[in-house]
Each structure stands twice: as structure tokens, then as C-alpha cells.
Protein backbone atom coordinates (compact mmCIF):
# COMPACT_ATOMS: atom_id res chain seq x y z
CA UNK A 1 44.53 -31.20 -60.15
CA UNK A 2 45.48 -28.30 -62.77
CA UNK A 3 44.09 -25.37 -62.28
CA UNK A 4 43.36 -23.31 -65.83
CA UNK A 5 43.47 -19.26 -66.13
CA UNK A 6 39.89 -17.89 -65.67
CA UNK A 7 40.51 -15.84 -68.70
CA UNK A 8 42.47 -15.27 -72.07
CA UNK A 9 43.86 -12.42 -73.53
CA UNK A 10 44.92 -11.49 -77.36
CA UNK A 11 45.97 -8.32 -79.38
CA UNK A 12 45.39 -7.46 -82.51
CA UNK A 13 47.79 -4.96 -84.64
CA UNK A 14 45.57 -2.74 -87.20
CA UNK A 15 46.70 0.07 -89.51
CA UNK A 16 43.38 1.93 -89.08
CA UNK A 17 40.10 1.48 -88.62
CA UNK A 18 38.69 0.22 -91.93
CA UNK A 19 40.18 -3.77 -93.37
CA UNK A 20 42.39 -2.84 -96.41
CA UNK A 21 44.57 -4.36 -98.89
CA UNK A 22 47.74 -1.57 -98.82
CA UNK A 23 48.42 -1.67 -95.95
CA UNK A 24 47.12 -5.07 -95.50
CA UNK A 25 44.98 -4.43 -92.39
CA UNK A 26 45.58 -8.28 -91.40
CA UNK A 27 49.51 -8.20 -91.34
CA UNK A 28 50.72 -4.05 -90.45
CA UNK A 29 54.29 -3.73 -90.71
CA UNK A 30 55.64 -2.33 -87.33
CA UNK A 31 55.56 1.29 -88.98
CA UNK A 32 51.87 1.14 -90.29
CA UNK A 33 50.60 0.24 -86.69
CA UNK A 34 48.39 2.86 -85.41
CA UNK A 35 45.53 0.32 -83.82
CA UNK A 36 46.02 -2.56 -80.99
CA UNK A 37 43.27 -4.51 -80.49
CA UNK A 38 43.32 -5.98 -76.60
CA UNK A 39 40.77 -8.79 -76.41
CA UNK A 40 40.01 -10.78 -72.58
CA UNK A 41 37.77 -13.94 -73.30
CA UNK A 42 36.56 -14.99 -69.75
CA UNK A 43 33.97 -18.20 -69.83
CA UNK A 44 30.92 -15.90 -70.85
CA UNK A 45 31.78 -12.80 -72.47
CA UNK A 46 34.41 -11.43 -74.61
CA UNK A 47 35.67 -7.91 -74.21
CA UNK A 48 37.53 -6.02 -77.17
CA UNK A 49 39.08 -2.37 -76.73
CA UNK A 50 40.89 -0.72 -79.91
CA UNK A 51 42.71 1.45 -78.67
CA UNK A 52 45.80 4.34 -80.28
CA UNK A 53 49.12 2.46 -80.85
CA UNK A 54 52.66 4.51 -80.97
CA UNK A 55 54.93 2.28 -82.59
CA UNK A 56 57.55 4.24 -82.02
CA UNK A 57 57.10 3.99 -78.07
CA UNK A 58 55.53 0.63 -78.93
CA UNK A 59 52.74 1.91 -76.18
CA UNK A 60 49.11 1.88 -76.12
CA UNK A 61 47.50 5.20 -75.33
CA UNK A 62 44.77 4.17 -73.09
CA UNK A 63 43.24 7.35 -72.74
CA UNK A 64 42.19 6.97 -76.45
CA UNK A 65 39.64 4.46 -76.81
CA UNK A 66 38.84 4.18 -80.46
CA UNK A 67 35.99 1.49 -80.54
CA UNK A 68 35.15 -1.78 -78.59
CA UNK A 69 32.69 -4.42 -78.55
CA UNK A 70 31.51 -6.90 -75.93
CA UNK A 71 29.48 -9.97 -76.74
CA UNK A 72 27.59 -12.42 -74.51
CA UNK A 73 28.64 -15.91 -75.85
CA UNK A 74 25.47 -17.72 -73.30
CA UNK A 75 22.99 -15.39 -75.24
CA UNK A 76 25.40 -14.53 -78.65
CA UNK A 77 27.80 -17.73 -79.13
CA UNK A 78 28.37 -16.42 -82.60
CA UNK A 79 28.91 -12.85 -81.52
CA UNK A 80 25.77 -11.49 -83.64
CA UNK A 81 25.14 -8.38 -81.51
CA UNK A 82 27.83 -6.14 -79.55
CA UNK A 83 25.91 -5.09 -76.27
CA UNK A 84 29.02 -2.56 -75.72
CA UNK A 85 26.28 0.68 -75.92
CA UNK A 86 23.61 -1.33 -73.91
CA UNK A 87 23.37 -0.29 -70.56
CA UNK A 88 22.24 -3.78 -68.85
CA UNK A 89 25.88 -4.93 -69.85
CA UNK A 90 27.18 -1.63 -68.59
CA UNK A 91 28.84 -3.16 -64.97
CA UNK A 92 30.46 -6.10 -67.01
CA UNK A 93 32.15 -3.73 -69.86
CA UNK A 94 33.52 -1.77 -66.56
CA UNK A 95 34.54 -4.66 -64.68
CA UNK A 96 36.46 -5.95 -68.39
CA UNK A 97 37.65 -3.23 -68.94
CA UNK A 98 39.72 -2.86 -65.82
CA UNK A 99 40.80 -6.42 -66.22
CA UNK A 100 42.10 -5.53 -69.81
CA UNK A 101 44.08 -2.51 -68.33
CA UNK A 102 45.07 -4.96 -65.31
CA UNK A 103 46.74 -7.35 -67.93
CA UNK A 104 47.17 -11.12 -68.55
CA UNK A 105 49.62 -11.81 -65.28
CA UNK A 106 46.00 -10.98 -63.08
CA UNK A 107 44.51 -14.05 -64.89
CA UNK A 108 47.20 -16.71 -63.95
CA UNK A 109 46.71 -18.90 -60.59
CA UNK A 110 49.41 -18.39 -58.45
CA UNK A 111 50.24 -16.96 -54.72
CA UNK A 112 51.80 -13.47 -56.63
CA UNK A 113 48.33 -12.56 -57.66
CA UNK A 114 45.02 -12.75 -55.95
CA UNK A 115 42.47 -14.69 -57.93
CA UNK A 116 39.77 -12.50 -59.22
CA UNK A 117 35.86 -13.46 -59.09
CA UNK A 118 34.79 -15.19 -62.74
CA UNK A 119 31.89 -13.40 -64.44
């Protein structure tokens, strides 16, 4: 029987804030990266934090959240509406966000890491 992660992760490089064409917002040279984008899909929602990017550290600064989003893909398969400011989804952005900070090794199945609850 195969077991499957109970979640995915991606990241997303961005020069800034805004889509643009110089620099091209979808592929930032190493020097124009000031943005990382850390995205955790779990079977019902999907969690996005932008977040301050030193490329010259090649760290995120966690302490500076820029923007995120979290959509409901029972409700919202086409993510329409980002419930990140509604306070019903307030527990779940909390409990993704950890799991963001936490990082991708939390979502694999093995003895190493205890398995975590699937919301």
C-alpha cells in the first residue's frame, strides 16, 4: 500500500509585488529576488505567504509577511475569493501557517516525523 504526503509545498521567486515585464516578475534573476512565495496545498485548502527574500543570504525573513491568501478549494475550487482576512478561516490560516514555517520534511510519511492531523 503507498502511502502519499498529506500535503504539497511550492515557492515562488518575485521581484516585487506588482507582475512586470523588466524585471520579468515570472523569471527574477537571483539578484532581482526580493519576494518568495511559500505555497502548502493540503486536500482542502491552499495556503500562500509572500514573504521578504535576501538573496544574498538566500533566506526568507519570516518576520516580514508581505501578503498571503488562503482559498477553500470544497467551497472555491477555482480560488475566486481569498478568505485570508475572514475570521471563520482564522484557526486554519494559523494552523497553515505553522505548517509552512514547519517545512515540506513534516509532510512526508516516515518514522523521523510524526504524521500531522489532515485539515
Amino acid at each position: 500500500k503507498v502511502k502519499w504526503k498529506k500535503f504539497a509545498f511550492s515557492q515562488y521567486p518575485r521581484p516585487g509585488i506588482s507582475p512586470t515585464w523588466s524585471p520579468n516578475s515570472d523569471k527574477p534573476r537571483l539578484h532581482q529576488i526580493k519576494i518568495m512565495g511559500y505555497s502548502l496545498r493540503t486536500k482542502r485548502y491552499r495556503y500562500t505567504a509572500w514573504i521578504s527574500f535576501d538573496f544574498s543570504t538566500m533566506k526568507s525573513n519570516w518576520s516580514s509577511l508581505i501578503a498571503d491568501e488562503l482559498y477553500d478549494h470544497t467551497n472555491d475550487p477555482h480560488e475566486m475569493f481569498n478568505q485570508v482576512d475572514n475570521t471563520h478561516f482564522s484557526n486554519i490560516k494559523s494552523r497553515l501557517m505553522k505548517m509552512l514555517k514547519n517545512g515540506w520534511r513534516q509532510g512526508l510519511h516516515s518514522q523521523k516525523y510524526s504524521p500531522i492531523k489532515t485539515i
